[in-house]
N, C-alpha and C. Protein backbone atom coordinates (compact mmCIF):
# COMPACT_ATOMS: atom_id res chain seq x y z
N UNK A 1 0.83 -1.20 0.00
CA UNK A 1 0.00 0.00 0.00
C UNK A 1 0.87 1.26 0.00
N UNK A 2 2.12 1.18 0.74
CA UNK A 2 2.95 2.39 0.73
C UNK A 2 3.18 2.78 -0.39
N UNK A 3 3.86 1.99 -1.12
CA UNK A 3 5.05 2.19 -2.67
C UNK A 3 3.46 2.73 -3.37
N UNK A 4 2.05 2.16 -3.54
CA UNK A 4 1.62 2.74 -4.55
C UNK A 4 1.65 4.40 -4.56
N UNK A 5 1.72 4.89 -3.22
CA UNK A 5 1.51 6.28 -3.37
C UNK A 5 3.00 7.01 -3.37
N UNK A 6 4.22 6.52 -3.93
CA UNK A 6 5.01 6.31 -3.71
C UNK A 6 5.96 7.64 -3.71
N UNK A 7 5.37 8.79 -4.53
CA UNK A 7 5.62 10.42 -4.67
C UNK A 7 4.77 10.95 -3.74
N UNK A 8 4.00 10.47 -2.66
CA UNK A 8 3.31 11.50 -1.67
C UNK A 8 3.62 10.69 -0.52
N UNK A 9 4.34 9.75 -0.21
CA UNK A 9 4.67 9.63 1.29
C UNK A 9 5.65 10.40 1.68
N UNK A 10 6.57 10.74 1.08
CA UNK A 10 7.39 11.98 1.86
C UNK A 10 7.19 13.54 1.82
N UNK A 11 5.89 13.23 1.06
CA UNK A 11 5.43 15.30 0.83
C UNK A 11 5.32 15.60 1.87
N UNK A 12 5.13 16.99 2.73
CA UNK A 12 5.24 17.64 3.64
C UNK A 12 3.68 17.18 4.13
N UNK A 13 2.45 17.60 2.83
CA UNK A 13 1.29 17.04 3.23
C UNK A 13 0.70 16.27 2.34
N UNK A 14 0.36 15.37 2.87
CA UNK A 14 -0.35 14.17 2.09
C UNK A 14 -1.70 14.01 1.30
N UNK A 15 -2.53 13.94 0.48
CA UNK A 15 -3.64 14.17 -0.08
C UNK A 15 -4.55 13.59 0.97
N UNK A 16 -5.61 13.38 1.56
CA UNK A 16 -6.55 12.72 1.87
C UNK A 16 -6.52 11.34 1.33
N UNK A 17 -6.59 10.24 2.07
CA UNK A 17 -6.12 9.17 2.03
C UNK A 17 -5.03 8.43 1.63
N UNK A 18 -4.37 9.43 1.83
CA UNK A 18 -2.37 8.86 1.36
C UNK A 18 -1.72 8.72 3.01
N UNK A 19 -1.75 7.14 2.88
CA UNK A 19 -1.04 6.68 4.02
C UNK A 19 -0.14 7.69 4.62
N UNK A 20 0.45 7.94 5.79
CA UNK A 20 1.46 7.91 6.42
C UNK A 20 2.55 6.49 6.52
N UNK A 21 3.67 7.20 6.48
CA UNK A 21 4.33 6.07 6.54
C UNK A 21 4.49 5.40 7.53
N UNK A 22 4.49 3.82 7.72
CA UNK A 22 5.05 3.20 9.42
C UNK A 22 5.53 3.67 10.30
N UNK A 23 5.63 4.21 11.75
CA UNK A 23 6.31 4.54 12.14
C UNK A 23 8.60 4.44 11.87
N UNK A 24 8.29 2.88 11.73
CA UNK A 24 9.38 2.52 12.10
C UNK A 24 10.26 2.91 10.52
N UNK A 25 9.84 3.42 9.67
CA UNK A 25 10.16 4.04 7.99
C UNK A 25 10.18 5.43 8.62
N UNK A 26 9.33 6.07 9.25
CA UNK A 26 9.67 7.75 9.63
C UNK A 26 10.55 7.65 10.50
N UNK A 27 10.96 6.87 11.27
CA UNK A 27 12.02 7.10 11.53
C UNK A 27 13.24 6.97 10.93
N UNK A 28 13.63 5.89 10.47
CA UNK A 28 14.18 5.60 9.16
C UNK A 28 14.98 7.02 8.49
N UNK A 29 13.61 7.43 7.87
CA UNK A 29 13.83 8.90 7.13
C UNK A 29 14.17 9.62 7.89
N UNK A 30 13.78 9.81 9.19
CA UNK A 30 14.25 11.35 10.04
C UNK A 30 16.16 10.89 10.58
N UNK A 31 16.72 9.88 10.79
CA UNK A 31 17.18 8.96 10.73
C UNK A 31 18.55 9.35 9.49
N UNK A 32 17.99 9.50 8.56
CA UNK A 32 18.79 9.63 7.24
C UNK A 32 18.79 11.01 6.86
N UNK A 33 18.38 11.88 7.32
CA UNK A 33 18.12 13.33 7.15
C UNK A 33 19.43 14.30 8.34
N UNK A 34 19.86 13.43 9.51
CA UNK A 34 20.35 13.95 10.72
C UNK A 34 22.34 13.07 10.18
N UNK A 35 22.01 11.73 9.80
CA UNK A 35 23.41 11.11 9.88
C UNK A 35 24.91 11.49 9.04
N UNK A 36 25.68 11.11 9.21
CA UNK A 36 26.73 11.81 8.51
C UNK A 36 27.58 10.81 8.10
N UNK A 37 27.31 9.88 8.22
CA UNK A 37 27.84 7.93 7.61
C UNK A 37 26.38 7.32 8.25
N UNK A 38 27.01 6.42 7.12
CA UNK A 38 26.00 5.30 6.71
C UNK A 38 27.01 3.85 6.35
N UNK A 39 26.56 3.18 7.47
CA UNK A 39 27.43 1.86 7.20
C UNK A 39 26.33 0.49 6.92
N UNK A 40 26.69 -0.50 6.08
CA UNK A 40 25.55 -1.56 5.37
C UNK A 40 26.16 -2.44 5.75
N UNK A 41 25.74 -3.11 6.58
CA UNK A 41 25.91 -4.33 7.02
C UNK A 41 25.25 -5.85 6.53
N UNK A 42 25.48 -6.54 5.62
CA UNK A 42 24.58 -7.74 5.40
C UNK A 42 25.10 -9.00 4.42
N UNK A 43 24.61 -9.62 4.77
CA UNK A 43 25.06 -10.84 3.48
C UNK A 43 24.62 -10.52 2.10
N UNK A 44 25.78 -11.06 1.43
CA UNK A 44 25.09 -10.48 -0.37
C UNK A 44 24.64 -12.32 -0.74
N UNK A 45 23.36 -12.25 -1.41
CA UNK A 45 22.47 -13.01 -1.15
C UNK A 45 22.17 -13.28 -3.12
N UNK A 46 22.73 -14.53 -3.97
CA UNK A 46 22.73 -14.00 -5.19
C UNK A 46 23.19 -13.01 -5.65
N UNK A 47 24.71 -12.48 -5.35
CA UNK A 47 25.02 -11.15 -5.92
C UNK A 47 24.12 -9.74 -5.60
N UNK A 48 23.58 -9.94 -4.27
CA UNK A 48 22.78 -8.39 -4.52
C UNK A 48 22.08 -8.68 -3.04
N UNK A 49 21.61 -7.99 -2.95
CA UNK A 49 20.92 -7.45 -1.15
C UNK A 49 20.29 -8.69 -0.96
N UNK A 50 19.86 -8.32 0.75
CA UNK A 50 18.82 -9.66 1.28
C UNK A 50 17.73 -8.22 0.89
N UNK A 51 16.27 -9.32 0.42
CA UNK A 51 15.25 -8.88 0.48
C UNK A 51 14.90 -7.37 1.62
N UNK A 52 15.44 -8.60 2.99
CA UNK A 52 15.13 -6.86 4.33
C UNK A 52 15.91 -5.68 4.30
N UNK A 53 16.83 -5.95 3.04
CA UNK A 53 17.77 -4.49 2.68
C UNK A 53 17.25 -3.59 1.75
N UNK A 54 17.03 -4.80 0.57
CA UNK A 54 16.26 -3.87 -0.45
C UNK A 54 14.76 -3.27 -0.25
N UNK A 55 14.27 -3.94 1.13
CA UNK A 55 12.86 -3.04 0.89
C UNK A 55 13.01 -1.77 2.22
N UNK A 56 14.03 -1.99 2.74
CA UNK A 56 14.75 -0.50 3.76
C UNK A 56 14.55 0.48 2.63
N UNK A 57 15.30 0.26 1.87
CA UNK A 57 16.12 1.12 0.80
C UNK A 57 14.86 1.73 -0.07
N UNK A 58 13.84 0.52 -0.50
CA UNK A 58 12.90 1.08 -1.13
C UNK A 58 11.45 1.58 -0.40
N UNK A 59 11.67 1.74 0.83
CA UNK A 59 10.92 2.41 1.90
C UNK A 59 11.34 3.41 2.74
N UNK A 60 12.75 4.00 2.31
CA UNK A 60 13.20 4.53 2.85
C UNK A 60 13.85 5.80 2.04
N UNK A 61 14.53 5.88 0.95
CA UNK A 61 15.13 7.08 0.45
C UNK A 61 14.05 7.25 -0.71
N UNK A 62 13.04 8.37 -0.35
CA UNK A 62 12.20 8.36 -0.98
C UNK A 62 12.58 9.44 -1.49
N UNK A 63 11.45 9.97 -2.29
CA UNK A 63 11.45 11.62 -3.18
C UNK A 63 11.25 12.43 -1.67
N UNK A 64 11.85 13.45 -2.04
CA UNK A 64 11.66 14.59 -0.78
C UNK A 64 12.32 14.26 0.44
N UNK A 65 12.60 13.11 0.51
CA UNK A 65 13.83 12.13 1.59
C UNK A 65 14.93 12.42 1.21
N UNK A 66 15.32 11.51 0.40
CA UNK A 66 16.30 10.98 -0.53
C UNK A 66 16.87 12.00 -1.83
N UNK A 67 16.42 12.76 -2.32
CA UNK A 67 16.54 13.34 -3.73
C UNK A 67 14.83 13.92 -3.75
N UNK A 68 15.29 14.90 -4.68
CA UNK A 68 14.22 15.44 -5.59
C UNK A 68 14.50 15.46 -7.22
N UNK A 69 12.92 15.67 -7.50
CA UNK A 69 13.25 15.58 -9.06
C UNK A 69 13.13 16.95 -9.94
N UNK A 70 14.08 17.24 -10.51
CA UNK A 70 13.78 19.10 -11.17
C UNK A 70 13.86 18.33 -12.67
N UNK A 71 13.36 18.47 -13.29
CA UNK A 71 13.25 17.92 -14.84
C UNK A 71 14.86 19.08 -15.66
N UNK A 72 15.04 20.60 -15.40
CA UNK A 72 16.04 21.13 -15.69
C UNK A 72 17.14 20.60 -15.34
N UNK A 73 17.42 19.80 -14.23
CA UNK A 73 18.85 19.77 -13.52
C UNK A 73 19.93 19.12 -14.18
N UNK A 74 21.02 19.47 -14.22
CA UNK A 74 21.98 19.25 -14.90
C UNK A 74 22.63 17.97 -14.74
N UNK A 75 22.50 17.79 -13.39
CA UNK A 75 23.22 16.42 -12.75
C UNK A 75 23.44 15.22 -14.00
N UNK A 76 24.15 14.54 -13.68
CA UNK A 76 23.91 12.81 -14.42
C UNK A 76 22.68 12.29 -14.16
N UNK A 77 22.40 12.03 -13.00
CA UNK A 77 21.14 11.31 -12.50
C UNK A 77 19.99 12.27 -13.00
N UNK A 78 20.03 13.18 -13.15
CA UNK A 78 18.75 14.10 -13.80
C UNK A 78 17.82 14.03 -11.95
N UNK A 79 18.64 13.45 -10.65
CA UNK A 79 17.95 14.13 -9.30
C UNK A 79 18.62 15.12 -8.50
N UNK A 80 18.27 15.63 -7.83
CA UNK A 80 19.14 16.31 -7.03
C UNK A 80 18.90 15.92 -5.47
N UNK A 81 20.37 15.52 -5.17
CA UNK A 81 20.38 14.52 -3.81
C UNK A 81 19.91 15.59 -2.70
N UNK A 82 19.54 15.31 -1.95
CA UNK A 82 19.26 15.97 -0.56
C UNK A 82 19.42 14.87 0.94
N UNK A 83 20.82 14.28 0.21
CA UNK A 83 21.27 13.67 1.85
C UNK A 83 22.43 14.12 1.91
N UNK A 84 22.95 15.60 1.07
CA UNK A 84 24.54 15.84 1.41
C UNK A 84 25.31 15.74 2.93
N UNK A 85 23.67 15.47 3.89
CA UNK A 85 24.81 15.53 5.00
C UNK A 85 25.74 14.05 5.48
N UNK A 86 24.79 12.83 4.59
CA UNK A 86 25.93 11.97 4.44
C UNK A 86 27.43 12.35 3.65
N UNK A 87 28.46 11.72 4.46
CA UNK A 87 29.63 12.26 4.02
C UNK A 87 30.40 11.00 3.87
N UNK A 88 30.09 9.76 4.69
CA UNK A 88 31.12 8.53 3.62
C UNK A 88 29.89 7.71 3.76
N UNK A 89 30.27 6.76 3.14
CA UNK A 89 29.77 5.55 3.14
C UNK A 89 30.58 4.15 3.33
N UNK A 90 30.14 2.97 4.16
CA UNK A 90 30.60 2.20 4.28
C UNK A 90 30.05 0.98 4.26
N UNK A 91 30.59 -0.34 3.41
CA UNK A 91 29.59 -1.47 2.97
C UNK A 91 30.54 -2.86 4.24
N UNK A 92 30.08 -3.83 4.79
CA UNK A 92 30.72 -5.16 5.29
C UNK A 92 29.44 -6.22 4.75
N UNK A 93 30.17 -6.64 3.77
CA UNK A 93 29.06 -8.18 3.31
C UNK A 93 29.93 -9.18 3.06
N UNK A 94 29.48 -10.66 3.01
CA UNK A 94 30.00 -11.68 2.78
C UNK A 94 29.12 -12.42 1.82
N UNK A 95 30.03 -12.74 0.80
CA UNK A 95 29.66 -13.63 -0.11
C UNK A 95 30.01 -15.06 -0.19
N UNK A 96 29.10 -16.06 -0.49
CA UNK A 96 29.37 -17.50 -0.74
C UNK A 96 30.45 -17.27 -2.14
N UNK A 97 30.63 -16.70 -3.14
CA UNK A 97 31.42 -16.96 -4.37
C UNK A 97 32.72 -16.73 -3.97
N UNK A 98 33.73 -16.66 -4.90
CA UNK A 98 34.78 -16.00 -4.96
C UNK A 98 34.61 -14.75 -5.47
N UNK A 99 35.82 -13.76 -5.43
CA UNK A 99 35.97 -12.64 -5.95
C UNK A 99 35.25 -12.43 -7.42
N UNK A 100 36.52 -13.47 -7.75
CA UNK A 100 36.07 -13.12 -9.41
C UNK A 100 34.76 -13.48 -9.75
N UNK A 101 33.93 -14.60 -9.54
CA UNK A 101 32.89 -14.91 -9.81
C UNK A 101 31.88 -13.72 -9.33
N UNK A 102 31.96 -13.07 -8.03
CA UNK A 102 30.79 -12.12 -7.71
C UNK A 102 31.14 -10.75 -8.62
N UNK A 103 32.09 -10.55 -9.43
CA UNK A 103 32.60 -9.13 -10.12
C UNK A 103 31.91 -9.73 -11.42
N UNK A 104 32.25 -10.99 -11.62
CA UNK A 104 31.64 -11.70 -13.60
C UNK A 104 29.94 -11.08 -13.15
N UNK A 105 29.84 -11.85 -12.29
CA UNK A 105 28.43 -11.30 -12.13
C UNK A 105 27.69 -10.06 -11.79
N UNK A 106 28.55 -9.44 -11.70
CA UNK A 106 27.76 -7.98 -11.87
C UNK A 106 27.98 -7.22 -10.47
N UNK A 107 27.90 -8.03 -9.52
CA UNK A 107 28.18 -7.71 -7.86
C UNK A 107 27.47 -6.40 -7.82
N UNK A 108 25.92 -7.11 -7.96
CA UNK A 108 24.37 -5.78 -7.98
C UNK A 108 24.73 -4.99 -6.74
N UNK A 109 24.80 -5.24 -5.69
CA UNK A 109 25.13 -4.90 -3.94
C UNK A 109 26.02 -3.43 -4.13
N UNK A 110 27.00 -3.95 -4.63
CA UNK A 110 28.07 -2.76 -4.81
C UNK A 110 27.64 -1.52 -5.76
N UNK A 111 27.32 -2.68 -6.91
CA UNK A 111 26.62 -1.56 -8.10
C UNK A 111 25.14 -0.42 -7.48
N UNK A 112 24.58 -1.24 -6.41
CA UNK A 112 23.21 -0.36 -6.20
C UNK A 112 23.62 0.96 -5.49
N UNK A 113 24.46 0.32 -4.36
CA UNK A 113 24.97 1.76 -3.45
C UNK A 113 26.22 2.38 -4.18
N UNK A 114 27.23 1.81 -5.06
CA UNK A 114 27.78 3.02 -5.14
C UNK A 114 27.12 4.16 -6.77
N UNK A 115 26.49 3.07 -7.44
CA UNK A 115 25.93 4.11 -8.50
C UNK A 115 24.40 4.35 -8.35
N UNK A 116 23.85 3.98 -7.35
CA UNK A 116 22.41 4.54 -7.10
C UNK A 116 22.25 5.28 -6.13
N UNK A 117 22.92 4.93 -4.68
CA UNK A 117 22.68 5.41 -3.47
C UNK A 117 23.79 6.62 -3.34
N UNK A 118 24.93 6.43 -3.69
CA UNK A 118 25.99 7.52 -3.30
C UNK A 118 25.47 8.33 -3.71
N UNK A 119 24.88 8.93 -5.36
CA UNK A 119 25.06 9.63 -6.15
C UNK A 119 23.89 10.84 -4.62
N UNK A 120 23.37 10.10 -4.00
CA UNK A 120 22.22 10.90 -3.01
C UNK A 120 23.17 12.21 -2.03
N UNK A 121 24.25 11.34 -2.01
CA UNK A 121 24.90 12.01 -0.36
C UNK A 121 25.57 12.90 -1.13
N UNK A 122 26.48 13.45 -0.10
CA UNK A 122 27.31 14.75 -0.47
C UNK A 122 28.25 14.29 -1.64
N UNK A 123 28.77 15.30 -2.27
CA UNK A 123 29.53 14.98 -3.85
C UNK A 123 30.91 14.34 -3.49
N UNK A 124 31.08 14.39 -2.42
CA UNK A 124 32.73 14.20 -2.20
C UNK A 124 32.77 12.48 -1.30
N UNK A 125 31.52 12.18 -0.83
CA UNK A 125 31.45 10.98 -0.39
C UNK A 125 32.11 9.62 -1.03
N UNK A 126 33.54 8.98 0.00
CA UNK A 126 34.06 8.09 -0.32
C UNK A 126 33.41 6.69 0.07
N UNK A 127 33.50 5.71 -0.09
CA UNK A 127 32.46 4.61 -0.14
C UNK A 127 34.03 3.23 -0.02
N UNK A 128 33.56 3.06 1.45
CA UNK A 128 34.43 1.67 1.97
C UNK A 128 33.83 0.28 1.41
N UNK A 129 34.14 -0.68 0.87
CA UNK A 129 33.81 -1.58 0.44
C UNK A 129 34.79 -2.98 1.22
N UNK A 130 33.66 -3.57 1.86
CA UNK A 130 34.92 -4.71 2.59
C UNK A 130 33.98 -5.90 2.42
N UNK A 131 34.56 -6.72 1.85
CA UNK A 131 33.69 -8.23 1.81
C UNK A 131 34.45 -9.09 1.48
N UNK A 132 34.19 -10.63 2.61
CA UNK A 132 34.71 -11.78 2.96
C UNK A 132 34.01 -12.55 1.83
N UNK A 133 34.99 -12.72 0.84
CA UNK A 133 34.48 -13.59 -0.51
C UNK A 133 34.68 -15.06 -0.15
N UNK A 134 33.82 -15.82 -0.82
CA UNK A 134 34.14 -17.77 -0.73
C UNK A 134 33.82 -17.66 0.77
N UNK A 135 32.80 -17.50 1.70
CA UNK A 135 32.77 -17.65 2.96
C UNK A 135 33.09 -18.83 3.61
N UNK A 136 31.82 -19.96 2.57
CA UNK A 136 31.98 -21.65 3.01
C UNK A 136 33.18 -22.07 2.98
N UNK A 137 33.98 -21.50 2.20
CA UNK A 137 36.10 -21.96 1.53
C UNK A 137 36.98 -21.46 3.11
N UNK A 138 36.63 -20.65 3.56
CA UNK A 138 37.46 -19.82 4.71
C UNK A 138 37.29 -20.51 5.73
N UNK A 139 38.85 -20.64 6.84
CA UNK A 139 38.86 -20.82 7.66
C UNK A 139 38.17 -20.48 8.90
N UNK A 140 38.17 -20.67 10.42
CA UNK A 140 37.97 -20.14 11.06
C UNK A 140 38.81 -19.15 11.48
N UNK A 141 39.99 -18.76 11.15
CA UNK A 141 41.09 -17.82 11.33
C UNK A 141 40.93 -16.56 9.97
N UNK A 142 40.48 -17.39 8.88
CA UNK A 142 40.32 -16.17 7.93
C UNK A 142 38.97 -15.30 8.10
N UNK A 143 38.18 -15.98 9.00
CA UNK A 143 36.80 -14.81 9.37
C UNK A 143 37.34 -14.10 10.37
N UNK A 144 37.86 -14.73 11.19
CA UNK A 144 38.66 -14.06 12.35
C UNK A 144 39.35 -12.53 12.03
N UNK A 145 40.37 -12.83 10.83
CA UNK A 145 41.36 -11.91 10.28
C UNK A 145 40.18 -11.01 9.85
N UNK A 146 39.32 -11.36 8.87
CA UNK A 146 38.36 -10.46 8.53
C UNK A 146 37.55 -9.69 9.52
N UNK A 147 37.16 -10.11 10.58
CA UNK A 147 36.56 -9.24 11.79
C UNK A 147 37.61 -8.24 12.18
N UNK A 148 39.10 -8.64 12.32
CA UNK A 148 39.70 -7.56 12.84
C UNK A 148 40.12 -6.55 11.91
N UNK A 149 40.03 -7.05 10.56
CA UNK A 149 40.65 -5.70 9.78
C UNK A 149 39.27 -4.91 9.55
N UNK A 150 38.16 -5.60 9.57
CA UNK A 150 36.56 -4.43 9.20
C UNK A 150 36.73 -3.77 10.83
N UNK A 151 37.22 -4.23 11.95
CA UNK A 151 36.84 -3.30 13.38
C UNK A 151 38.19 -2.49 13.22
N UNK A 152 39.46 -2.79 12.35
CA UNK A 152 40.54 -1.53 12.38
C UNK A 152 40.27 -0.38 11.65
N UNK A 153 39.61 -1.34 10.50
CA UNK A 153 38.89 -0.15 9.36
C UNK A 153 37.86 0.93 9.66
N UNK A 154 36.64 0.37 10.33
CA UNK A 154 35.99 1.23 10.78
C UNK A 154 36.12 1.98 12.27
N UNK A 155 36.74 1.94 13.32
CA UNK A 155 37.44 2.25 14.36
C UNK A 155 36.96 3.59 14.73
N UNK A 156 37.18 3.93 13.29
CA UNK A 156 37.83 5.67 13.41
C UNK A 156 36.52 6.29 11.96
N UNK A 157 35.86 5.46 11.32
CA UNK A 157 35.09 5.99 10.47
C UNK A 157 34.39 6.89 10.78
């Protein structure tokens, strides 16, 4: 029921019978309006989000949230972001493939946030990418190694 009205859940006011959004989505948004990183935490699931990521994402950076649309604007994306106060971004996922196999395939996960979602935040936003490839192949010492270099990495993010 949300997504159909999907240009008036974030208007300031809503038409007469245009849902409000869930609580737990307004917050979400108020949430993404205040932060200054954004870190994604999750398994890449088939090369690309778990389901409970992609419908955050698509319940969450809405029009008037997320970006607006000016039909003039010059941008690439033809939106103009309105989350500049994000300033990095940071991804930790684990994949069942190897490297190369999740890059042949397109590695959607990476592709969504850094050419859909960044383009939202501020222009200068750098985007951490850390993921434990071949999970089932890895030791118990190579998840290990991987926990401590994503907690050295982010430490200080």
């Amino acid at each position: 029921e949300e997504r159909r009205f999907y240009d008036d859940i974030a208007a300031a006011e809503r038409a007469p019978g245009v849902p409000a959004p869930r609580p737990e989505v307004a917050a979400a948004m108020e949430d993404l309006r205040w932060a200054s990183a954004l870190v994604f935490v999750y398994p890449t699931w088939w090369f690309n989000f778990p389901g409970a990521m992609k419908s955050f994402v698509d319940r969450s950076f809405l029009p008037g949230v997320a970006f607006a649309r000016v039909g003039d604007d010059p941008t690439a994306t033809g939106l103009v972001p309105l989350l500049t106060n994000i300033e990095k971004v940071g991804v930790v996922t684990t994949y069942g493939a190897p490297r190369h196999i999740a890059l042949l395939a397109g590695d959607n996960g990476r592709q969504m946030i850094s050419r859909a979602l960044r383009p939202l935040f501020n222009p200068w936003c750098p985007m951490v990418w850390m993921g434990l490839y071949g999970i089932h192949e890895t030791s118990h010492g190579d998840r290990i190694d991987f926990l401590d270099a994503v907690e050295a990495r982010f430490r200080d993010f």
